[in-house]
PDB file of N, CA and C in Angstrom:
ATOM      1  N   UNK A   1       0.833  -1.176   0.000  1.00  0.00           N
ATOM      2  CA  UNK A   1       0.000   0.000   0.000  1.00  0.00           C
ATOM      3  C   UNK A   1       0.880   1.242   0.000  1.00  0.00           C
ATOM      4  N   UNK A   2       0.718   2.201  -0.980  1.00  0.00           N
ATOM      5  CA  UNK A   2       0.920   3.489  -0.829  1.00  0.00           C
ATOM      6  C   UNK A   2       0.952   4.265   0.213  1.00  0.00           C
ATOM      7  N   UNK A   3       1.884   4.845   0.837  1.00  0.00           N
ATOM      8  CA  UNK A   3       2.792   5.686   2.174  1.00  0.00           C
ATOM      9  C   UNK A   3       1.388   6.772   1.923  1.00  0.00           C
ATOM     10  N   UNK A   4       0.364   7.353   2.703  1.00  0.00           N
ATOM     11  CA  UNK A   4      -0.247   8.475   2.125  1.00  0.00           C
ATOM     12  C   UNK A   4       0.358   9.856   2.481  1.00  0.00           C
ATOM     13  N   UNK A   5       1.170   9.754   3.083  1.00  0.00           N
ATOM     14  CA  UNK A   5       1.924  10.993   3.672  1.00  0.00           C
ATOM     15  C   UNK A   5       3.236  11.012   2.572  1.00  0.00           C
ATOM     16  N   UNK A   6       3.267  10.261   1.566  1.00  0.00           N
ATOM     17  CA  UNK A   6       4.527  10.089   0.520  1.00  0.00           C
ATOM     18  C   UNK A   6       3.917  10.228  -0.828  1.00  0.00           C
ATOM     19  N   UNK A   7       2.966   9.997  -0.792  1.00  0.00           N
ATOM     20  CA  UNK A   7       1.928  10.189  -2.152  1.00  0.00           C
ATOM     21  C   UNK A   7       1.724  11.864  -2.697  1.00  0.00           C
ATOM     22  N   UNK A   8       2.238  11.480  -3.814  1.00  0.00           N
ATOM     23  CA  UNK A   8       1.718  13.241  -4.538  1.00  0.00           C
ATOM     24  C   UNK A   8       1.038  12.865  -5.803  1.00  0.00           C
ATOM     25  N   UNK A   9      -0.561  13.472  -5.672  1.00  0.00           N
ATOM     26  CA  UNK A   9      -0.937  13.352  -7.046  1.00  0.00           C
ATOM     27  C   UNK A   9      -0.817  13.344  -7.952  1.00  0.00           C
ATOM     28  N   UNK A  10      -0.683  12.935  -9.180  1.00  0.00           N
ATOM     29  CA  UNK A  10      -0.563  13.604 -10.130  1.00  0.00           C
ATOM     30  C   UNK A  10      -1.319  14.867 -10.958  1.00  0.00           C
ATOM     31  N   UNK A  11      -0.934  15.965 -11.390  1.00  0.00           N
ATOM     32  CA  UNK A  11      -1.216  17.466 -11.689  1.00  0.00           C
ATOM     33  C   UNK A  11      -2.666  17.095 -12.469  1.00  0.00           C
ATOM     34  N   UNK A  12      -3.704  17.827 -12.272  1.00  0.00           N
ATOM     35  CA  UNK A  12      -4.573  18.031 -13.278  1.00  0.00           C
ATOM     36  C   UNK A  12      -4.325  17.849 -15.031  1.00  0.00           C
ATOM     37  N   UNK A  13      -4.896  17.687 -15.610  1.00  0.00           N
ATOM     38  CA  UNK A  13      -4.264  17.328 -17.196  1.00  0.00           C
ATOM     39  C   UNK A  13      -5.100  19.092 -17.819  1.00  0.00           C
ATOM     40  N   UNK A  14      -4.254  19.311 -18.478  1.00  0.00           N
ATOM     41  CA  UNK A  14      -4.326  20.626 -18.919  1.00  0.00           C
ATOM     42  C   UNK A  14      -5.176  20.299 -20.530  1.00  0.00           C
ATOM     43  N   UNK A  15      -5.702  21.559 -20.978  1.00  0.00           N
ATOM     44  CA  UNK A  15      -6.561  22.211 -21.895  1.00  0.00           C
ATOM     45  C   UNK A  15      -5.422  21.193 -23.243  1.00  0.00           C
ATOM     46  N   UNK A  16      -4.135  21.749 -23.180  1.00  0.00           N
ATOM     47  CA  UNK A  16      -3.660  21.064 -24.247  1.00  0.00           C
ATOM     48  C   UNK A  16      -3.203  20.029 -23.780  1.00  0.00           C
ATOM     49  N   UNK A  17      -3.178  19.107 -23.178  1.00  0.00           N
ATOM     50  CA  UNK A  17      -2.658  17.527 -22.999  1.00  0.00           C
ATOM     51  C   UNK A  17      -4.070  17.555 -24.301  1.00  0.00           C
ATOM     52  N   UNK A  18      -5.309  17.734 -23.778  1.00  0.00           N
ATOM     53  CA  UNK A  18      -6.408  16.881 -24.188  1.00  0.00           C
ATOM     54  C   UNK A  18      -6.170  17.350 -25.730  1.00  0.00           C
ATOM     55  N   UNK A  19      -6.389  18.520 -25.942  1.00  0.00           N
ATOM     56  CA  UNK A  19      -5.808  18.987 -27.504  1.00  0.00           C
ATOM     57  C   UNK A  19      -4.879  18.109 -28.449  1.00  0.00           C
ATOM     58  N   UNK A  20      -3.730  17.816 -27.664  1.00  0.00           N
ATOM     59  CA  UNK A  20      -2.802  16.712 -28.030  1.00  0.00           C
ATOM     60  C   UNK A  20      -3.174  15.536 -28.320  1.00  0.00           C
ATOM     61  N   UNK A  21      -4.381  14.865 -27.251  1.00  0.00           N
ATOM     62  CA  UNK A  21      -4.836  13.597 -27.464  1.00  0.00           C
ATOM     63  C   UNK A  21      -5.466  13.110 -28.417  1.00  0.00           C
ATOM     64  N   UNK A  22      -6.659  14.547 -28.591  1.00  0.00           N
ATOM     65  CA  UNK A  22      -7.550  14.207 -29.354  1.00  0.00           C
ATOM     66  C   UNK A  22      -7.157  14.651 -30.915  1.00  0.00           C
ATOM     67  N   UNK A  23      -6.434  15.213 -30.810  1.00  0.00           N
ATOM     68  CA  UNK A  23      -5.854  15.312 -32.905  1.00  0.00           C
ATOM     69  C   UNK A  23      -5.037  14.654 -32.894  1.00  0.00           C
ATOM     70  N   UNK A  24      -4.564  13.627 -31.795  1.00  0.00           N
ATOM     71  CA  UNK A  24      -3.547  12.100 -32.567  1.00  0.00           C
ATOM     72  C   UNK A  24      -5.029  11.060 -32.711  1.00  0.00           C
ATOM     73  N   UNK A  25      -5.772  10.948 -32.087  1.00  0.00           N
ATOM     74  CA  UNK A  25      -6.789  10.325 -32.522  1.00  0.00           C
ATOM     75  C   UNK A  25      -7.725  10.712 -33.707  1.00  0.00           C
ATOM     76  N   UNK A  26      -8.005  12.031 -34.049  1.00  0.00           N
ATOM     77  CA  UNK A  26      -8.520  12.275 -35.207  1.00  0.00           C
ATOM     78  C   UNK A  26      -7.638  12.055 -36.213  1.00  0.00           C
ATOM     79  N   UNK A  27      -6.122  12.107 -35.896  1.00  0.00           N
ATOM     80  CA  UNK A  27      -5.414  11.881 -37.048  1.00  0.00           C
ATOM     81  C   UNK A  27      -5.622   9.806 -37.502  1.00  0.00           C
ATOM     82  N   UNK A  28      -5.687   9.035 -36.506  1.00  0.00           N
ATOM     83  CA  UNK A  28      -5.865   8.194 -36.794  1.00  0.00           C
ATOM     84  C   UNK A  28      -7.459   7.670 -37.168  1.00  0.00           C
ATOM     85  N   UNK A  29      -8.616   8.399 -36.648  1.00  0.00           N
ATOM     86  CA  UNK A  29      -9.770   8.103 -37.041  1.00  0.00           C
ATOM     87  C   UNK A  29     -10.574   8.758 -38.694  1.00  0.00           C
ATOM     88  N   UNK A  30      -9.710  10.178 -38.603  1.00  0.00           N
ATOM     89  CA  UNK A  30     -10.588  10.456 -40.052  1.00  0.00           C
ATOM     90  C   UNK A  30      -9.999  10.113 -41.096  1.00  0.00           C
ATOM     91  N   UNK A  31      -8.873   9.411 -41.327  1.00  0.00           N
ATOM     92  CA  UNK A  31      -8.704   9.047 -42.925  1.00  0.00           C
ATOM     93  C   UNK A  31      -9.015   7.631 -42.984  1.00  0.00           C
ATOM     94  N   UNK A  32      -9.261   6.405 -42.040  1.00  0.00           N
ATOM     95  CA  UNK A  32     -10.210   5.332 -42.102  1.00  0.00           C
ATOM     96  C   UNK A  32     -12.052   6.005 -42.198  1.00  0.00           C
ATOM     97  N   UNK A  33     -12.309   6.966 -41.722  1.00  0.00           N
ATOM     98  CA  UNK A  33     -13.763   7.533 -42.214  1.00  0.00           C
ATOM     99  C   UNK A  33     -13.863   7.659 -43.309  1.00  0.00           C
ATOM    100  N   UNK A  34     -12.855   8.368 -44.005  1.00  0.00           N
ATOM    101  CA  UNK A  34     -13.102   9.061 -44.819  1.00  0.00           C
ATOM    102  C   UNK A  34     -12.712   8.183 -45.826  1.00  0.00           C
ATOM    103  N   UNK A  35     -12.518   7.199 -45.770  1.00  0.00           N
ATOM    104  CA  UNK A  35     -11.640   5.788 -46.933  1.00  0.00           C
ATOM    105  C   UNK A  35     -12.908   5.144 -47.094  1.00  0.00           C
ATOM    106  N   UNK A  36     -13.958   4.720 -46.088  1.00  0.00           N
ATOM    107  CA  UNK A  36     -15.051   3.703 -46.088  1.00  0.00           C
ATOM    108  C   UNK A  36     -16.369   4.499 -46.971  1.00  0.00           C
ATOM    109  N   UNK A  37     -17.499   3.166 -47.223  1.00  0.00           N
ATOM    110  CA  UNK A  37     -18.400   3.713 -47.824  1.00  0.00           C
ATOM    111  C   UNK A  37     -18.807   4.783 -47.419  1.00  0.00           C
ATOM    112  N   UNK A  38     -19.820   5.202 -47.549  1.00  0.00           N
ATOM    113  CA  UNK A  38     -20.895   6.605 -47.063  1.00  0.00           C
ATOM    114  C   UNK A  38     -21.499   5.756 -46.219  1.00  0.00           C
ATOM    115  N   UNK A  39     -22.486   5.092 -46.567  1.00  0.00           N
ATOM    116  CA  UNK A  39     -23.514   4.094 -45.974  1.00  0.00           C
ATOM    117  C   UNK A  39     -23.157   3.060 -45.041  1.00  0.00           C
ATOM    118  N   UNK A  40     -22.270   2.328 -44.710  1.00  0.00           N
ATOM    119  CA  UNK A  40     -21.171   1.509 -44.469  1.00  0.00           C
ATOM    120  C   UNK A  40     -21.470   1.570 -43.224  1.00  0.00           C
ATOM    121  N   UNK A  41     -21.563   0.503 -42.487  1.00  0.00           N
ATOM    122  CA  UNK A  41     -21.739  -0.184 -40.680  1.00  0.00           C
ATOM    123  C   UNK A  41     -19.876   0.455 -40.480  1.00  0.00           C
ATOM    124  N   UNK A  42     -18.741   0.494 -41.039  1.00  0.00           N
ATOM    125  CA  UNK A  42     -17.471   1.176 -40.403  1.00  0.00           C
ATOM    126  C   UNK A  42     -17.521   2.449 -40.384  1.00  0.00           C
ATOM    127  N   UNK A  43     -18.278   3.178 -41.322  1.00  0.00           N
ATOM    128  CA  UNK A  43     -18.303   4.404 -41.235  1.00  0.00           C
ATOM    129  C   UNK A  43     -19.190   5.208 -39.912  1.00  0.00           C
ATOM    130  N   UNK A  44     -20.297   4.501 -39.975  1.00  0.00           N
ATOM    131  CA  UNK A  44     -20.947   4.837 -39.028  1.00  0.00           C
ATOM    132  C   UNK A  44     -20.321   4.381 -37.515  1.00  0.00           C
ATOM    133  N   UNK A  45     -19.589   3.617 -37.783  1.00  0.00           N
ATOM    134  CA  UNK A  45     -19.031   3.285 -36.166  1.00  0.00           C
ATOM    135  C   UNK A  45     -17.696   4.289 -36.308  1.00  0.00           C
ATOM    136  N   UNK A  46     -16.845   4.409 -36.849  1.00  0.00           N
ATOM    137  CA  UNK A  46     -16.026   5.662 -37.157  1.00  0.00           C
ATOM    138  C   UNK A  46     -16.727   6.698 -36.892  1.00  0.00           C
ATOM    139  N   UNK A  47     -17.628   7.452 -37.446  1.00  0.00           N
ATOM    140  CA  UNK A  47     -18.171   8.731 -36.623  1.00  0.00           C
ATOM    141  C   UNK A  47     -18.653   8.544 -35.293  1.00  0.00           C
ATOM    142  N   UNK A  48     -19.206   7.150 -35.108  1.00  0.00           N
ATOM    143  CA  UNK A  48     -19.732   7.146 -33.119  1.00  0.00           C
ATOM    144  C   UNK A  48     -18.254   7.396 -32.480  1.00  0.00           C
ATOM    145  N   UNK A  49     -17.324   7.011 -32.824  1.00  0.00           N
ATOM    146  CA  UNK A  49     -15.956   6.961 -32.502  1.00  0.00           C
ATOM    147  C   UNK A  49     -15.839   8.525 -32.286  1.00  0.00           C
ATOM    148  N   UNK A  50     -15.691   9.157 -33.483  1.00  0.00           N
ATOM    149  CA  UNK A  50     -15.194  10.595 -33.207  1.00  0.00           C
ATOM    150  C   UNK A  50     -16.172  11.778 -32.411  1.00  0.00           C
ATOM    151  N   UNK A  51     -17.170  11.234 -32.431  1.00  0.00           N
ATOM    152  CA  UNK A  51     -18.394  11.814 -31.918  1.00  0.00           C
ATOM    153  C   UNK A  51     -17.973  11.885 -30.517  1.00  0.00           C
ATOM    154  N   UNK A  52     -17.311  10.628 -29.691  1.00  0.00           N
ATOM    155  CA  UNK A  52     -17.686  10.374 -28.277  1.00  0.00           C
ATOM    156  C   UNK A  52     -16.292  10.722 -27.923  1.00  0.00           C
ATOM    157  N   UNK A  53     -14.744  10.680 -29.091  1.00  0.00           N
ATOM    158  CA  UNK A  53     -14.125  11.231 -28.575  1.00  0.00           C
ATOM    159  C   UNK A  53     -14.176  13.197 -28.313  1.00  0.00           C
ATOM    160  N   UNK A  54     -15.090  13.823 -29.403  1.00  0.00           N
ATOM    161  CA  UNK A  54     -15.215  14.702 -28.962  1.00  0.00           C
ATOM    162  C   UNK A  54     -16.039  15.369 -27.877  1.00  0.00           C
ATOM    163  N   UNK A  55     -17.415  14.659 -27.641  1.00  0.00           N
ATOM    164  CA  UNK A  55     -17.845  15.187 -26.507  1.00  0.00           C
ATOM    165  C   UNK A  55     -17.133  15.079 -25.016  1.00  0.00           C
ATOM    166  N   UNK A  56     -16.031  13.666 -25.525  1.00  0.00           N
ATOM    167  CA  UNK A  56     -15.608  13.814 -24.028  1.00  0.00           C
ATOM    168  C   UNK A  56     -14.541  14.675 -23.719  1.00  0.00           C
ATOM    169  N   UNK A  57     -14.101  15.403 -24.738  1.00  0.00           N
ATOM    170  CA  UNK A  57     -12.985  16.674 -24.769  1.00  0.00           C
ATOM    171  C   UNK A  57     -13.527  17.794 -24.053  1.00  0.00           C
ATOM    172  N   UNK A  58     -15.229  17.609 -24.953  1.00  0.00           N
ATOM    173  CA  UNK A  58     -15.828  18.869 -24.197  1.00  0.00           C
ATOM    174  C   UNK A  58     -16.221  18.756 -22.778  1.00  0.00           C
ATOM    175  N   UNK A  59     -16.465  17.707 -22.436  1.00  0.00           N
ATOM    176  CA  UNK A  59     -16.511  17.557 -20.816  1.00  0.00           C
ATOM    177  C   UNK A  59     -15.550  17.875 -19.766  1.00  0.00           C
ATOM    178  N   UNK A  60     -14.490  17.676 -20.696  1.00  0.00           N
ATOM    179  CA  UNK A  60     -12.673  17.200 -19.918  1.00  0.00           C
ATOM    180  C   UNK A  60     -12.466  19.198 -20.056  1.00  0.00           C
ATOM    181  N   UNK A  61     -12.838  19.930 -21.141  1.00  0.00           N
ATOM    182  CA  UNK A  61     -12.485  21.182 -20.916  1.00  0.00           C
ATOM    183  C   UNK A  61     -13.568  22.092 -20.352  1.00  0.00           C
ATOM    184  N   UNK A  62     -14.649  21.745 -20.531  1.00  0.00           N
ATOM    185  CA  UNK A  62     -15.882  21.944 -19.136  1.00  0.00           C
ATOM    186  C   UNK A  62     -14.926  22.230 -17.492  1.00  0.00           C
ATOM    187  N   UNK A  63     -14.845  21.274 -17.173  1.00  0.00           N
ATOM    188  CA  UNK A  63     -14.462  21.122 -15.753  1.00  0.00           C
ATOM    189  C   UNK A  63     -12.978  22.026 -15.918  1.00  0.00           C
ATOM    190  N   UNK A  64     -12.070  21.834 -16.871  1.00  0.00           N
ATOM    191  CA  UNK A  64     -10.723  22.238 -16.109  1.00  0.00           C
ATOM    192  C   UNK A  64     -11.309  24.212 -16.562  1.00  0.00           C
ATOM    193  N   UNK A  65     -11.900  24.847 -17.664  1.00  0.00           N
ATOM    194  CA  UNK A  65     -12.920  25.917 -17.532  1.00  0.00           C
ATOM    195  C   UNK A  65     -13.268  26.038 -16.619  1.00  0.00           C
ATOM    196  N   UNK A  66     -14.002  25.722 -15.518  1.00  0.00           N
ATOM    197  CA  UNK A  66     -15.358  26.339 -14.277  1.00  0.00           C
ATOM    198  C   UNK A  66     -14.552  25.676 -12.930  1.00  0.00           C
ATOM    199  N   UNK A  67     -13.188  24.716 -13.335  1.00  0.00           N
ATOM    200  CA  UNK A  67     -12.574  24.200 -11.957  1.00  0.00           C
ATOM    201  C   UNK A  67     -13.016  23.514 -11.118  1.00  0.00           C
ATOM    202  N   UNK A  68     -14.199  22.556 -11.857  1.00  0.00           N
ATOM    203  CA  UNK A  68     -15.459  21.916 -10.849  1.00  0.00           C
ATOM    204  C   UNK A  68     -14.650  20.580 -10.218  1.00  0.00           C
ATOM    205  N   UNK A  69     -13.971  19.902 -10.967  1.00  0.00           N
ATOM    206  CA  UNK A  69     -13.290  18.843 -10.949  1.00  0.00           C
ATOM    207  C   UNK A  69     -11.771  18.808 -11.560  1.00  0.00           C
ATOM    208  N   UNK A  70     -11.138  17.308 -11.453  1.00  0.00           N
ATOM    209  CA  UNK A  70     -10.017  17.022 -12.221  1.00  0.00           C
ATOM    210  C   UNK A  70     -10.655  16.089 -13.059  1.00  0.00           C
ATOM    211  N   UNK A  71     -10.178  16.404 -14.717  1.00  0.00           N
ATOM    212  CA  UNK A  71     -10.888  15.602 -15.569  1.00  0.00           C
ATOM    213  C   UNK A  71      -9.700  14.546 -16.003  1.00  0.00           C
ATOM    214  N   UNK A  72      -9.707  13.815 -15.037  1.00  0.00           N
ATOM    215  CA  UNK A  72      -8.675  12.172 -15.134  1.00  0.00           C
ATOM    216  C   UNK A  72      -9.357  11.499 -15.670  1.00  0.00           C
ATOM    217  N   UNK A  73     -10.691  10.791 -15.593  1.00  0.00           N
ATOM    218  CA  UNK A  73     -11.716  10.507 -16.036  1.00  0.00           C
ATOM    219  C   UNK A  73     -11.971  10.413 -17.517  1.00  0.00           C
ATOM    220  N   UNK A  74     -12.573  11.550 -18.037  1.00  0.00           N
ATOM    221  CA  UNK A  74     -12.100  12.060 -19.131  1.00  0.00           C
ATOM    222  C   UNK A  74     -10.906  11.503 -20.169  1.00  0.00           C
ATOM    223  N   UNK A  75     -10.008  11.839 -19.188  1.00  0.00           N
ATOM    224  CA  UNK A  75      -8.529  11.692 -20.157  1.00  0.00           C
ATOM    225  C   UNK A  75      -8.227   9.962 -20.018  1.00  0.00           C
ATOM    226  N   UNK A  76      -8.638   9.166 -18.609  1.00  0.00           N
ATOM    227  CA  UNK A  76      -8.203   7.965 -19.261  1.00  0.00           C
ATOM    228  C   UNK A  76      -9.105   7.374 -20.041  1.00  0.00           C
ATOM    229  N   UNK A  77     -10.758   8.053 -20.544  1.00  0.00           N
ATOM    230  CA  UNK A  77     -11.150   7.412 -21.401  1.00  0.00           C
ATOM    231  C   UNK A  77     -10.683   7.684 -22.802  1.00  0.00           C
ATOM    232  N   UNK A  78     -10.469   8.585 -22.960  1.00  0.00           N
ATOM    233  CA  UNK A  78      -9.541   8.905 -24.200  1.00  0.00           C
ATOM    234  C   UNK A  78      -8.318   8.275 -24.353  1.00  0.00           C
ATOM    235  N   UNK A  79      -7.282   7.907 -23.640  1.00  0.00           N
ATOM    236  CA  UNK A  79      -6.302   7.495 -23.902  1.00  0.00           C
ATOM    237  C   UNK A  79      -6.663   5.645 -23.736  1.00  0.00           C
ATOM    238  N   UNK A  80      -7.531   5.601 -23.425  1.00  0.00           N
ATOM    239  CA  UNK A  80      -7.698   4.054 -23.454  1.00  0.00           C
ATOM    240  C   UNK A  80      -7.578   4.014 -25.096  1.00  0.00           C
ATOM    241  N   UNK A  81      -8.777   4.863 -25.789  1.00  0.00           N
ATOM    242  CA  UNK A  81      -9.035   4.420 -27.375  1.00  0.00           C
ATOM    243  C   UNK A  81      -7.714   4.363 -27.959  1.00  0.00           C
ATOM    244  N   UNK A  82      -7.223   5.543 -27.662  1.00  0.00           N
ATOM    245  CA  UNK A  82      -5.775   5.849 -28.027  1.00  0.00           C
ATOM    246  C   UNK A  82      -4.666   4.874 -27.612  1.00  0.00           C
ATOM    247  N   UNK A  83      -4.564   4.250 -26.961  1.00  0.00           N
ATOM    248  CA  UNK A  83      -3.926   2.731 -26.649  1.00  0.00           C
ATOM    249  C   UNK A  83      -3.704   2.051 -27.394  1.00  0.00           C
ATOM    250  N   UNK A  84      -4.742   1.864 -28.481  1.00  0.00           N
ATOM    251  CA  UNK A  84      -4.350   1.023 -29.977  1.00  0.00           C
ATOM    252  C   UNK A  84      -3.607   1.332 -30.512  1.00  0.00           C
ATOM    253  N   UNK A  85      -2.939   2.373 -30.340  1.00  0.00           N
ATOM    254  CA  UNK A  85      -1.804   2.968 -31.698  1.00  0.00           C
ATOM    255  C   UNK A  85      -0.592   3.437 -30.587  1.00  0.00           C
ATOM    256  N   UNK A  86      -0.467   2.954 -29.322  1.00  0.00           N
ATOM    257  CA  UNK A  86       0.806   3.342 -28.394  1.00  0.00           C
ATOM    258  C   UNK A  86       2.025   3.020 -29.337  1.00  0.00           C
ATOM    259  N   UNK A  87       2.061   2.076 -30.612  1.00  0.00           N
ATOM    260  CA  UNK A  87       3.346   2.009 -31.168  1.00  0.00           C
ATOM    261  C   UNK A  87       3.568   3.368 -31.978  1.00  0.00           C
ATOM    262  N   UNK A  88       2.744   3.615 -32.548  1.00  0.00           N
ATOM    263  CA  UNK A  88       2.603   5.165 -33.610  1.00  0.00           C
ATOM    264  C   UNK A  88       3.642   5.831 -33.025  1.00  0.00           C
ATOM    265  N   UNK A  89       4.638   6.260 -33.772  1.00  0.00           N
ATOM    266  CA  UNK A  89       5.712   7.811 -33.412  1.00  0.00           C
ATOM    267  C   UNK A  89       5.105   8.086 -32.976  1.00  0.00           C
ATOM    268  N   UNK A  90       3.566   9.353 -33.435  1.00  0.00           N
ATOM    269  CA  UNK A  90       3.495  10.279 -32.737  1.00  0.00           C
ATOM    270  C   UNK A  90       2.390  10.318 -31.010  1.00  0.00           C
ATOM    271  N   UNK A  91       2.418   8.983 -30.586  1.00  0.00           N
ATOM    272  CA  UNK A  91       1.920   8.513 -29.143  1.00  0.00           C
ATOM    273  C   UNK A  91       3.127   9.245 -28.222  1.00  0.00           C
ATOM    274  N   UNK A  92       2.673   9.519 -27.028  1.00  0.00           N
ATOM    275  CA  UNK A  92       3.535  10.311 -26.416  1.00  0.00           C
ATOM    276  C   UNK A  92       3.210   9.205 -25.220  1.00  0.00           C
ATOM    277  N   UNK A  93       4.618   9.527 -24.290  1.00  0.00           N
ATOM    278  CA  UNK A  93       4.761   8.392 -22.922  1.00  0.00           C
ATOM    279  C   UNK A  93       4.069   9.091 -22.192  1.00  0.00           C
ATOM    280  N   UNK A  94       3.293  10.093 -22.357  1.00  0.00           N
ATOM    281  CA  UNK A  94       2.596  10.339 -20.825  1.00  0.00           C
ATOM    282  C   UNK A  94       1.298  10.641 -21.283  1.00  0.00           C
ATOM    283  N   UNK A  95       0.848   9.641 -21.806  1.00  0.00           N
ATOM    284  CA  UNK A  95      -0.695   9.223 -22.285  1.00  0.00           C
ATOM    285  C   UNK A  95      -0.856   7.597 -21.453  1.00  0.00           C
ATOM    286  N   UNK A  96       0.255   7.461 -21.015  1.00  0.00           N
ATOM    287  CA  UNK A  96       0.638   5.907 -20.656  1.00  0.00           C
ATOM    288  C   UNK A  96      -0.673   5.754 -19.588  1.00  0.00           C
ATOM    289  N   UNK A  97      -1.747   5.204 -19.975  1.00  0.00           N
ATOM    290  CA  UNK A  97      -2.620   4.855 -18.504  1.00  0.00           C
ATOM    291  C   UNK A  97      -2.725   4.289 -17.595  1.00  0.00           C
ATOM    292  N   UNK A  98      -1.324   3.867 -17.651  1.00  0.00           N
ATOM    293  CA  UNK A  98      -0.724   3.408 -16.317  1.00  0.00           C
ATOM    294  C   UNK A  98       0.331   4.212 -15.527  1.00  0.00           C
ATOM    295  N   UNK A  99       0.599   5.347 -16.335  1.00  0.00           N
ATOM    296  CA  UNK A  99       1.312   6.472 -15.750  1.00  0.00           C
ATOM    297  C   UNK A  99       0.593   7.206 -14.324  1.00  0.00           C
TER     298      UNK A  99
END
């Protein structure tokens, strides 16, 4: 068990971590959108994809905006999706969700 008198949180995730996250994921989600049919069961799951990564940006910059919360939450659901491509150059080590 963790010392709690030795424990330091880790910092709130800032306006651009999430910025960062979410245009390495659009970079990997819109040119498979944009490759598939119109009509297409991938396409449509490709936009639920980008859809839910963006509302949850807007949630994640909601809170760190009005200071209601820390949007960890938020960010490890995003970096979970983003997990599929941890080999990609442009994945950064402190998306690590085990960081």
């Amino acid at each position: 068990m963790t010392d709690p008198t030795k424990y330091t949180p880790r910092p709130h995730r800032t306006a651009e971590e999430f910025e960062a996250l979410v245009a390495f994921l659009d970079a990997r989600i819109e040119p498979l959108r944009v490759a598939t049919a119109y009509d297409s069961e991938e396409r449509k799951a490709l936009e639920a994809l980008s859809s839910l990564v963006h509302y949850t940006k807007a949630l994640a910059e909601s809170e760190i905006k009005y200071g209601q919360d820390n949007p960890s939450n938020e960010f490890y659901a995003l970096v979970t999706a983003a997990w599929k491509w941890k080999d990609h150059p442009d994945w950064q080590p402190g998306w690590d969700p085990a960081a």
